[in-house]
Protein backbone atom coordinates (compact mmCIF):
# COMPACT_ATOMS: atom_id res chain seq x y z
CA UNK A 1 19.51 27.20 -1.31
CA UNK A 2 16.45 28.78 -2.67
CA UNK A 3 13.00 28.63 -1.25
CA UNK A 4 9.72 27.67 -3.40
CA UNK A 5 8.28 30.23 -1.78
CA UNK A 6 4.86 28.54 -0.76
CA UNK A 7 6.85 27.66 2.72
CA UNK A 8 5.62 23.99 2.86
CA UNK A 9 6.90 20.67 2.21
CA UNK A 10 5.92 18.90 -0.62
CA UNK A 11 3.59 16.28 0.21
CA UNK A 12 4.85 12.10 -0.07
CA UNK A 13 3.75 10.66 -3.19
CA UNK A 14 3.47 6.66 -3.28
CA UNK A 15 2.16 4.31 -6.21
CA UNK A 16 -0.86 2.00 -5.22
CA UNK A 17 0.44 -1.53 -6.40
CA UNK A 18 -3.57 -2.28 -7.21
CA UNK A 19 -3.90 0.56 -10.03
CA UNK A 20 -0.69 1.82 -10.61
CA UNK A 21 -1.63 5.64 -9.84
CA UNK A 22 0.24 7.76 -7.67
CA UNK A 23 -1.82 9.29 -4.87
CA UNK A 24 -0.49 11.16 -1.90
CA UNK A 25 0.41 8.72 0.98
CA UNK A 26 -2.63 9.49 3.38
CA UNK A 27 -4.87 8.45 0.21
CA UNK A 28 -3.56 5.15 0.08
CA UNK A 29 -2.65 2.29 2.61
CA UNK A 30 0.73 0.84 3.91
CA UNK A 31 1.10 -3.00 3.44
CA UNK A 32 3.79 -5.01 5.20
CA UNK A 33 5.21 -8.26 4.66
CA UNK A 34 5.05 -11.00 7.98
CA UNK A 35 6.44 -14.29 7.12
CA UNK A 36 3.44 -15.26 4.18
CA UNK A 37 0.45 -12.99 5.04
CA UNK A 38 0.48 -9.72 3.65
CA UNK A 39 -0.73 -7.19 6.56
CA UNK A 40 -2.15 -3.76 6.57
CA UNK A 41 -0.07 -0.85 8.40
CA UNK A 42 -2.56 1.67 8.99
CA UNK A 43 0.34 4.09 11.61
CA UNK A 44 3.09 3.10 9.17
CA UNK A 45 5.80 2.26 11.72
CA UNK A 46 6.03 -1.35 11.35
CA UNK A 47 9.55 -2.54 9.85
CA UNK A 48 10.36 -3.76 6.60
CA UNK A 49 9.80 -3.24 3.02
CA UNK A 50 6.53 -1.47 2.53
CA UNK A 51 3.71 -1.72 -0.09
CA UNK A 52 0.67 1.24 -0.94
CA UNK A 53 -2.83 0.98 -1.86
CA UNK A 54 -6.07 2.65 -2.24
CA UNK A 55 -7.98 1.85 0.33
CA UNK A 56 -10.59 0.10 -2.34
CA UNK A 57 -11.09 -3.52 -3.09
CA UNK A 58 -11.03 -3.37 -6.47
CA UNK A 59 -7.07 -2.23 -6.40
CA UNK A 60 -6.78 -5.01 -3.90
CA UNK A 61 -8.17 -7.61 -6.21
CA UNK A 62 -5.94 -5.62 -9.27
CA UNK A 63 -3.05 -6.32 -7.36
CA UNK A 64 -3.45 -10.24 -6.54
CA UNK A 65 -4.64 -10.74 -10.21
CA UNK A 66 -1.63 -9.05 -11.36
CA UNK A 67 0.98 -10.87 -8.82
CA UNK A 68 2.28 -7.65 -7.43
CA UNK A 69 3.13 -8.96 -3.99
CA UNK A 70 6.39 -10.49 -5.34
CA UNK A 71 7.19 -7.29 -7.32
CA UNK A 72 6.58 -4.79 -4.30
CA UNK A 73 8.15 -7.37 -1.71
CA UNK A 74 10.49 -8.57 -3.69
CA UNK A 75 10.01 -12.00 -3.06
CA UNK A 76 9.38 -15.16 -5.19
CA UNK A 77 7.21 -16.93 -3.01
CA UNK A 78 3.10 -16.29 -2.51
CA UNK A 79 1.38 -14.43 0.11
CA UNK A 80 -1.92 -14.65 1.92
CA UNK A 81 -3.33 -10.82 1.37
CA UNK A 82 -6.62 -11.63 3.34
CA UNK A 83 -5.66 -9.56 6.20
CA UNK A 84 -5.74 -6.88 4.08
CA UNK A 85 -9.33 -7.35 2.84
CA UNK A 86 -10.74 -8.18 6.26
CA UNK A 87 -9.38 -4.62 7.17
CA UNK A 88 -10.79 -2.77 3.91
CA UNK A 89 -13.82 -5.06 5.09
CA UNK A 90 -14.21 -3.65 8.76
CA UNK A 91 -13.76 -0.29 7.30
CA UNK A 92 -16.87 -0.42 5.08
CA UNK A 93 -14.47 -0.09 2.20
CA UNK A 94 -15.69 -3.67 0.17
């Protein structure tokens, strides 16, 4: 095995579902599927299949006007995402 030779780890890329641009994972936030609402995962840790995006409402609106919930969920059915603007919203991010 040979070493890069910087001596760190590469840094997680992920692919905001808003834009479509990759961004390094603490640029962007984790989205989680619970039952029909579409929450924000700010630590990450809750289970299931996880979504990315910029914290930025315009990649939030990008997203539901492109129907990328069923894409990044992969399910057929729609999703409430307002939890996730009422968090971008109490961040100042609107």
């Amino acid at each position: 095995m040979t070493s890069s030779g910087s001596g760190t780890a590469p840094t997680p890329e992920r692919t905001c579902v808003g834009c479509r641009t990759r961004a390094s994972k603490g640029e962007l936030l984790r989205l989680v599927l619970d039952g029909d609402m579409v929450r924000p995962d700010p630590r990450g840790n809750r289970p299931g299949r996880g979504a990315y995006i910029h914290f930025d409402l315009r990649c939030l609106q990008a997203a539901e006007r492109r129907r990328a919930w069923s894409r990044a969920f992969r399910e057929s059915r729609r999703v409430d995402a307002s939890p996730v603007a009422d968090h971008l919203a109490a961040l100042g991010r609107v």
